[in-house]
C-alpha atoms as a PDB file:
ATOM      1  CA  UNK A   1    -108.980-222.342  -7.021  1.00  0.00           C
ATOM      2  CA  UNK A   2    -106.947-220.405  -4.478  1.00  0.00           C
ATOM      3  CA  UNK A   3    -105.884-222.110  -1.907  1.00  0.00           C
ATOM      4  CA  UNK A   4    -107.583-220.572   1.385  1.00  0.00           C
ATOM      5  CA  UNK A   5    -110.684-222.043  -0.410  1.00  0.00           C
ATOM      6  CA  UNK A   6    -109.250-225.624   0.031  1.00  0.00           C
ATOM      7  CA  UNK A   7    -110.161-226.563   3.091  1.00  0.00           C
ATOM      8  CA  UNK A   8    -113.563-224.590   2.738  1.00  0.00           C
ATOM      9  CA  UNK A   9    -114.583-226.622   0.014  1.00  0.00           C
ATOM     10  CA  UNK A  10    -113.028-230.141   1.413  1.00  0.00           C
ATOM     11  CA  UNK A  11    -115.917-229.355   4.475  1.00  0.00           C
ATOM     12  CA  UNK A  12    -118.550-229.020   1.690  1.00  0.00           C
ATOM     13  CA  UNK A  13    -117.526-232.197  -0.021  1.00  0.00           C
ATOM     14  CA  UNK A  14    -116.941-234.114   3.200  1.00  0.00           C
ATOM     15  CA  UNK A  15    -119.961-233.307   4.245  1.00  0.00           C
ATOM     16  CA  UNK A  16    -121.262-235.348   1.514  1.00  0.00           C
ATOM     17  CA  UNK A  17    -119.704-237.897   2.173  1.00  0.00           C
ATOM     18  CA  UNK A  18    -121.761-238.193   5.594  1.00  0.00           C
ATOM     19  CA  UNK A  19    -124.775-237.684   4.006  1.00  0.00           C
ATOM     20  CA  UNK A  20    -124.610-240.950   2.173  1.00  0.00           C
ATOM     21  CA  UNK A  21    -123.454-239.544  -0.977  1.00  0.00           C
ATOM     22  CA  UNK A  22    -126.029-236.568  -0.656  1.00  0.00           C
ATOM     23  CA  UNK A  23    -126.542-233.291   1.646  1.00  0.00           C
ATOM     24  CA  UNK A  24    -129.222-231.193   2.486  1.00  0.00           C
ATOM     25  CA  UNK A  25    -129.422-227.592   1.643  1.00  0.00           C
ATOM     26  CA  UNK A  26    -129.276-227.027   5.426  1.00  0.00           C
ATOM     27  CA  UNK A  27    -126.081-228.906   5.694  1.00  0.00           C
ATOM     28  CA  UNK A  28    -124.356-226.341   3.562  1.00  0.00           C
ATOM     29  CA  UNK A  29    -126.241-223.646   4.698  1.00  0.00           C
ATOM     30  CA  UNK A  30    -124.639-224.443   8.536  1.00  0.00           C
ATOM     31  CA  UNK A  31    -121.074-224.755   6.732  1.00  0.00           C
ATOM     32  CA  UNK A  32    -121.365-221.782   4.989  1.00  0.00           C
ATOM     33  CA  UNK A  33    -122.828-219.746   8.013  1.00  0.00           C
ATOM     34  CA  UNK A  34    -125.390-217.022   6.654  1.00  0.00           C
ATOM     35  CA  UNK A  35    -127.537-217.030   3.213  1.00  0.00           C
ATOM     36  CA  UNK A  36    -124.989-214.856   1.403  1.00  0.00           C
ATOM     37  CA  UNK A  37    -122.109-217.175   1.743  1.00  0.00           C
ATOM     38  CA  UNK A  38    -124.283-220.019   0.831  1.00  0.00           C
ATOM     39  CA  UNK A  39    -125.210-218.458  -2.385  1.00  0.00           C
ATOM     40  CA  UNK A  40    -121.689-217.467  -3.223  1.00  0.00           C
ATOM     41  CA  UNK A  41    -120.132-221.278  -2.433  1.00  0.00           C
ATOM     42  CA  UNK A  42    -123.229-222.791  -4.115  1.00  0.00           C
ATOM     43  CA  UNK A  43    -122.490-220.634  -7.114  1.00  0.00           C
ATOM     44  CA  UNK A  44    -118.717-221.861  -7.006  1.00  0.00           C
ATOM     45  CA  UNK A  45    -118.583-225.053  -6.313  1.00  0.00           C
ATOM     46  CA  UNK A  46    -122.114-225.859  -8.849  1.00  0.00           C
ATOM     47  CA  UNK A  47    -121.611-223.415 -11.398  1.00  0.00           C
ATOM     48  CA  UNK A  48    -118.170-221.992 -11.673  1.00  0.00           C
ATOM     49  CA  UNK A  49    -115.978-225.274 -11.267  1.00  0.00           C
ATOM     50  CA  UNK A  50    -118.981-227.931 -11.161  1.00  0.00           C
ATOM     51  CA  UNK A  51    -117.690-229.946  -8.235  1.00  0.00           C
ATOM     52  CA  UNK A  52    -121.143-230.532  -7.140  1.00  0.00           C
ATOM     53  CA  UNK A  53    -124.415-230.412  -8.748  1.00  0.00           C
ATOM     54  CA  UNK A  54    -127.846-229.796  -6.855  1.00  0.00           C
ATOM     55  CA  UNK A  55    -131.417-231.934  -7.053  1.00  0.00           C
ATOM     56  CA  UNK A  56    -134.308-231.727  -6.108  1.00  0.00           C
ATOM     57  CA  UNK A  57    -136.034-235.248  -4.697  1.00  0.00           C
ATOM     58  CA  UNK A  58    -139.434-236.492  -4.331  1.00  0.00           C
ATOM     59  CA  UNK A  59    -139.409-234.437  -0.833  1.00  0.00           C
ATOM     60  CA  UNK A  60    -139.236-231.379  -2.521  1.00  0.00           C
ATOM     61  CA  UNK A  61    -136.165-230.591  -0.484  1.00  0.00           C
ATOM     62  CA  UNK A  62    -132.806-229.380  -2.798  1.00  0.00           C
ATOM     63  CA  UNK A  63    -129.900-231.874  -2.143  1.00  0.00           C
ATOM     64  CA  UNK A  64    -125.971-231.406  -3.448  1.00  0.00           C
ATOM     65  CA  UNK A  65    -124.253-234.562  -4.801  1.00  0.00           C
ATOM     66  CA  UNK A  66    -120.890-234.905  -5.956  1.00  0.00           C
ATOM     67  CA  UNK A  67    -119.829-234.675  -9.492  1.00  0.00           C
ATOM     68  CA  UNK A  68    -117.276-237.062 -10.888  1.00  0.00           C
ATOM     69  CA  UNK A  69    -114.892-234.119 -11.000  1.00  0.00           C
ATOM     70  CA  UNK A  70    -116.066-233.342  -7.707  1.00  0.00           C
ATOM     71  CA  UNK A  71    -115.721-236.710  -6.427  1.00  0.00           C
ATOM     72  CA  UNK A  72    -111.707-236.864  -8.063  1.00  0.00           C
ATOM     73  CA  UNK A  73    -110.898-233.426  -6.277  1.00  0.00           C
ATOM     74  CA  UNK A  74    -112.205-234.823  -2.412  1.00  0.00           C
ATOM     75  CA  UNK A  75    -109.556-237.450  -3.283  1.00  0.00           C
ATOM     76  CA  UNK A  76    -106.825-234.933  -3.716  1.00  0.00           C
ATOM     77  CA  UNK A  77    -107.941-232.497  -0.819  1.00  0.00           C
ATOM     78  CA  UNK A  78    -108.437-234.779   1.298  1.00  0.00           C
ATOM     79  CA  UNK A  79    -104.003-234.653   1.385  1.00  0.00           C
ATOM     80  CA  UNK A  80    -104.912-230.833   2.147  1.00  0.00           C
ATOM     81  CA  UNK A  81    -101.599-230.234   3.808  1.00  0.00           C
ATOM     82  CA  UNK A  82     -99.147-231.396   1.219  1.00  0.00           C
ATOM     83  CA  UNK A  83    -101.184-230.572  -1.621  1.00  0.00           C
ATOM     84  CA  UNK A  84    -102.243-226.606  -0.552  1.00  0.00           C
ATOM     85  CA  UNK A  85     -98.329-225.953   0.217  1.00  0.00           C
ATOM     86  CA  UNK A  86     -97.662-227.545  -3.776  1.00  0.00           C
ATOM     87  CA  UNK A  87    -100.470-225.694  -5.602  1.00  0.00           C
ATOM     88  CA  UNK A  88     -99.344-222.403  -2.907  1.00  0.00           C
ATOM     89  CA  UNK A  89     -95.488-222.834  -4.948  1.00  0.00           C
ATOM     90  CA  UNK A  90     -96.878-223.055  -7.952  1.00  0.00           C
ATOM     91  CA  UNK A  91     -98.346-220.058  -8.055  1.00  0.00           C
ATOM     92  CA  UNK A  92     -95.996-218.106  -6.138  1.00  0.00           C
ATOM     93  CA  UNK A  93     -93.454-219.358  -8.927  1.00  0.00           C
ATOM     94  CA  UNK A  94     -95.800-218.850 -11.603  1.00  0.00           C
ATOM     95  CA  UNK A  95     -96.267-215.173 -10.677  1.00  0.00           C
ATOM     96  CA  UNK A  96     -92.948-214.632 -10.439  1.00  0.00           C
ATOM     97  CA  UNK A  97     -92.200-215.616 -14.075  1.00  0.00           C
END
């Protein structure tokens, strides 16, 4: 995952958090701004590194909870600052090799 996507993603999954362990499509959709970029970060975080998965409940409204991968990750994020600058050196060594 780059890293300018860190924090984006740490709003998705604190968001949540708030929720109770749950968040409403509208949630995201105010995070992510416009339909497009909704679609785009539900296709990432859901599909592409399965951080969060999405239900529907008996209220026919669609919901995002948390994988347990999902739920590891907010742990680490959630030390944004020390961890982006790590992962940023890694890769800026790694491409230099």
């Amino acid at each position: 995952m780059p890293s300018r996507n860190f924090a984006r993603t740490l709003s998705y999954l604190e968001a949540i958090d708030l929720g109770g362990g749950k968040c409403s499509r509208m949630t995201f959709y105010n995070i992510a701004g416009n339909e497009e970029n909704l679609r785009r970060w539900e296709q990432k975080l859901c599909f592409e590194w399965r951080l969060v998965s999405k239900i529907q409940e008996g209220d026919g409204r669609e919901y995002y909870r948390k994988t347990d991968l999902g739920d590891h990750l907010h742990s680490l994020l959630k030390n944004h600052a020390y961890l982006g600058t790590l992962f940023e050196e890694l890769v800026r060594d790694r491409l230099r090799s």
